[in-house]
Protein backbone atom coordinates (compact mmCIF):
# COMPACT_ATOMS: atom_id res chain seq x y z
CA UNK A 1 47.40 8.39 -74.21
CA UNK A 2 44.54 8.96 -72.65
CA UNK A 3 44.15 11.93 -70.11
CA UNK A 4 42.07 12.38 -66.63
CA UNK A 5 39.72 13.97 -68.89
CA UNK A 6 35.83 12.71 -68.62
CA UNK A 7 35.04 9.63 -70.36
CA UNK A 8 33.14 9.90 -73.86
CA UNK A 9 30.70 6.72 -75.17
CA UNK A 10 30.78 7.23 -78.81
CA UNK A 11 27.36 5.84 -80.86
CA UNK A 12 28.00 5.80 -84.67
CA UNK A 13 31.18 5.57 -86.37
CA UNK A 14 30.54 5.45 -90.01
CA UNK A 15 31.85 7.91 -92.51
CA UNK A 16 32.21 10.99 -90.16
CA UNK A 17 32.27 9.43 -86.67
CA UNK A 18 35.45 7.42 -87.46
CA UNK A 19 36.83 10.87 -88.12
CA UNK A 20 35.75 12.75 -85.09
CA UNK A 21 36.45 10.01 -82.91
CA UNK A 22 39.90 9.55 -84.02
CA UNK A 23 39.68 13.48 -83.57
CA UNK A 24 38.73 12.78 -80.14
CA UNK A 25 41.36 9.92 -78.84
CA UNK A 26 44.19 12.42 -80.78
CA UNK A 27 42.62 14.91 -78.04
CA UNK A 28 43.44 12.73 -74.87
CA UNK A 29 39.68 11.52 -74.16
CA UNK A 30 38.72 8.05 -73.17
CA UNK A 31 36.78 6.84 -75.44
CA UNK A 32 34.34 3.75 -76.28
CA UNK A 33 32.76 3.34 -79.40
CA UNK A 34 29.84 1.55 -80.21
CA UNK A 35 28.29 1.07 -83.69
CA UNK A 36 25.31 -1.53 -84.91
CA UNK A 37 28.18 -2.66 -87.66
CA UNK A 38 30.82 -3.91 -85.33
CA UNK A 39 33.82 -3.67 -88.03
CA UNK A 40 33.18 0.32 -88.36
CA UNK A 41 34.97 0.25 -84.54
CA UNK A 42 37.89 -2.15 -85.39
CA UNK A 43 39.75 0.46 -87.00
CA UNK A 44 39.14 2.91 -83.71
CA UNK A 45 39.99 -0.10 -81.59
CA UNK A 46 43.09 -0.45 -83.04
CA UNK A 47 43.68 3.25 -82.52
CA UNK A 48 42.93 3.18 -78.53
CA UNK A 49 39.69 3.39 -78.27
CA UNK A 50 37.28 0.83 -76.29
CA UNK A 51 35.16 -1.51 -78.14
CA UNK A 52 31.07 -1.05 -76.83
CA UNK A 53 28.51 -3.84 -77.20
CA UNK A 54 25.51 -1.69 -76.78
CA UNK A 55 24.06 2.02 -76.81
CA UNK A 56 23.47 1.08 -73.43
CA UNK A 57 26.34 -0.59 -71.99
CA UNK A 58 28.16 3.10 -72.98
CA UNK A 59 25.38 4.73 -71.25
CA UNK A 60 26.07 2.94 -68.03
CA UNK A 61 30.13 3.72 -68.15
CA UNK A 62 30.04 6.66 -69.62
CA UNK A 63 29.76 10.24 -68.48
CA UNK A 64 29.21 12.04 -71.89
CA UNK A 65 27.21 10.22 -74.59
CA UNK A 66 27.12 11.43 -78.11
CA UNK A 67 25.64 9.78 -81.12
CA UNK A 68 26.10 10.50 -84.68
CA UNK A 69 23.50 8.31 -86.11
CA UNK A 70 21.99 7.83 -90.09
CA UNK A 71 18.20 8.94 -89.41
CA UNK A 72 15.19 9.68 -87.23
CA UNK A 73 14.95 5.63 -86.78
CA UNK A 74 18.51 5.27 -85.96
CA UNK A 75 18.26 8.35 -83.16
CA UNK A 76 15.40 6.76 -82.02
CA UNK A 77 16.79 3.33 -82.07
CA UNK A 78 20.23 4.35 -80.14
CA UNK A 79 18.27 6.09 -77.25
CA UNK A 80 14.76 4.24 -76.92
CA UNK A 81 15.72 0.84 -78.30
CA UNK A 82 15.68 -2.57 -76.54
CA UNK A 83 19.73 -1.86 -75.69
CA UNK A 84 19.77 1.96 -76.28
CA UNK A 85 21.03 4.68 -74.02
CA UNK A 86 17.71 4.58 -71.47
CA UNK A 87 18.41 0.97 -70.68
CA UNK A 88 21.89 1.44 -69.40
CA UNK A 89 21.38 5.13 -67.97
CA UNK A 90 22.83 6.40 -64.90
CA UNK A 91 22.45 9.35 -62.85
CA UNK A 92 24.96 12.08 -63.78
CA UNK A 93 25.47 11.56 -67.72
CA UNK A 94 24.89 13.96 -70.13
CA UNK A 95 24.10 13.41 -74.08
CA UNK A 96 24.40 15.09 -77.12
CA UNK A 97 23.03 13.78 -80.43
CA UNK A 98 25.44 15.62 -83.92
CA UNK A 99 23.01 13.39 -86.42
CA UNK A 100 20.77 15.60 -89.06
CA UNK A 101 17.26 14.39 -87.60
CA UNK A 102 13.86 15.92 -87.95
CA UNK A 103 13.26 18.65 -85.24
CA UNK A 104 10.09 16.74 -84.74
CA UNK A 105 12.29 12.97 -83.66
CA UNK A 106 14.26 15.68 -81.31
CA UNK A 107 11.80 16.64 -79.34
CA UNK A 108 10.29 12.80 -78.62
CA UNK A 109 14.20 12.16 -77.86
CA UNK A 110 14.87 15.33 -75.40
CA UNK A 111 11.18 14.68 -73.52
CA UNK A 112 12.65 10.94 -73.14
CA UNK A 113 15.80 11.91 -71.72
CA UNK A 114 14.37 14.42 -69.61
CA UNK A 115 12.24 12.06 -67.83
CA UNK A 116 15.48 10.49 -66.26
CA UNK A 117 17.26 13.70 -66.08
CA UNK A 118 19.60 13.59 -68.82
CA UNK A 119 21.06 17.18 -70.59
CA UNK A 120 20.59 16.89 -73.89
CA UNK A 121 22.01 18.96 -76.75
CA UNK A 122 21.29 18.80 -80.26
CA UNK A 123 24.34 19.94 -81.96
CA UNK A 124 24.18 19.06 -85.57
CA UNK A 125 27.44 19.14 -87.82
CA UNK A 126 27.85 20.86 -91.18
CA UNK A 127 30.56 19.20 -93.12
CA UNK A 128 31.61 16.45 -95.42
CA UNK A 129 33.50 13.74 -94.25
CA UNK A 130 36.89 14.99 -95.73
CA UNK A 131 36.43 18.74 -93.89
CA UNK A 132 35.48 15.66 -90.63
CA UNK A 133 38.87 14.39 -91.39
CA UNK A 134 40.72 17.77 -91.06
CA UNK A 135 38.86 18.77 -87.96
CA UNK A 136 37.50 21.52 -89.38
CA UNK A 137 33.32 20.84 -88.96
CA UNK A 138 30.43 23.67 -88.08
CA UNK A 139 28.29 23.00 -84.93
CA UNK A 140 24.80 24.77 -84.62
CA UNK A 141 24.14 24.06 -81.06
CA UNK A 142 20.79 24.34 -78.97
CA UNK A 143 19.76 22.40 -75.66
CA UNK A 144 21.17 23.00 -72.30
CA UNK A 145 23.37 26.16 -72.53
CA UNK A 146 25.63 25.18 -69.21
CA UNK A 147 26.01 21.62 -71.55
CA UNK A 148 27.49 23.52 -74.63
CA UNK A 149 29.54 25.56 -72.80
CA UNK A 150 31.15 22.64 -70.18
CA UNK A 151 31.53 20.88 -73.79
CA UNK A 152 33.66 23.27 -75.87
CA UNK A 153 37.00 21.65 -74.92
CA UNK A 154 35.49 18.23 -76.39
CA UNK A 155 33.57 20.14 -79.66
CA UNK A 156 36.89 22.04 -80.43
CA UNK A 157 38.83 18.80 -80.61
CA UNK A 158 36.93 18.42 -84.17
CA UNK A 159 35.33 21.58 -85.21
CA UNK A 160 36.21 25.06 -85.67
CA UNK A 161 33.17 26.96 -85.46
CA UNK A 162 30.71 26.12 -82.67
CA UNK A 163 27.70 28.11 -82.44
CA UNK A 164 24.74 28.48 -79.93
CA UNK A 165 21.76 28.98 -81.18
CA UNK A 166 18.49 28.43 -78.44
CA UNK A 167 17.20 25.91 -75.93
CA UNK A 168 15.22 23.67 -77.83
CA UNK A 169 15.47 22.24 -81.28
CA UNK A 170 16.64 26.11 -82.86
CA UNK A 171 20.01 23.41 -84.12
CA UNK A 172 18.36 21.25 -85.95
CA UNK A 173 15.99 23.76 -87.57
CA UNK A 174 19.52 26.51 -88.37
CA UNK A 175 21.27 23.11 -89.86
């Protein structure tokens, strides 16, 4: 059942993001889940979660976007593509990106986002998809510090060690 808690769009749900969103619905959140692949997000569907057509169309419901994505194409596909998260943004959302990117796709991604005034954290997960699967993930943080700590609730609901570690791309570089 989903609570009065904010509503999530979810970008990515192969191997580990099926298991941190299901993570995430088992939490209370409001969730929609969008994936390139639309049968990766039957499953979660099925399991309460709203089906997304687009990168963007979460982007303009959502109020927290986070994308767990394959690569430094994908990342920049999800955000800057032709239906990515710019196209559908709205004032007030905030985004955090758990892919293992290049530090160097990052900082292209957070200048992007900051020109609409969009928090972005890089919080990277260590893990394989069965530690995913019992919740029990690592999260090297950096970005926004006020964005990591409104977001513990949300990163606890999967992980159990979440870790701060600078304002820029320090998360991707510790990972």
């Amino acid at each position: 059942v989903a609570t009065s808690k904010i509503r999530i769009g979810w970008i990515g749900a192969g191997a580990m993001g099926q298991p941190i969103c299901r993570h995430l619905l088992k939490a209370g959140y409001a969730l929609d889940v969008y994936d390139k692949d639309p049968a990766k997000i039957s499953a979660l569907v099925s399991e309460g979660a709203s089906a997304g057509i687009s990168a963007g169309e979460l982007a303009g419901k959502c109020d927290l976007i986070i994308s767990m994505v394959w690569d430094d194409d994908g990342l920049r596909d999800v955000v800057l593509g032709p239906t990515g998260v710019l196209t559908g943004v709205r004032t007030g959302i905030s985004y955090i990106d758990m892919s293992t990117v290049s530090p160097k796709v990052s900082e292209e991604i957070a200048a992007q986002l900051a020109r609409h005034d969009i928090p972005y954290l890089r919080a990277p997960v260590s893990g394989s998809v069965p530690v995913a699967e019992a919740g029990k993930l690592t999260i090297y943080a950096s970005g926004p510090r006020i964005l990591f700590d409104s977001c513990q609730e949300i990163l606890k609901a999967f992980s159990t060690k979440q870790t701060y570690v600078g304002t820029q791309e320090e998360g991707r570089i510790v990972k």
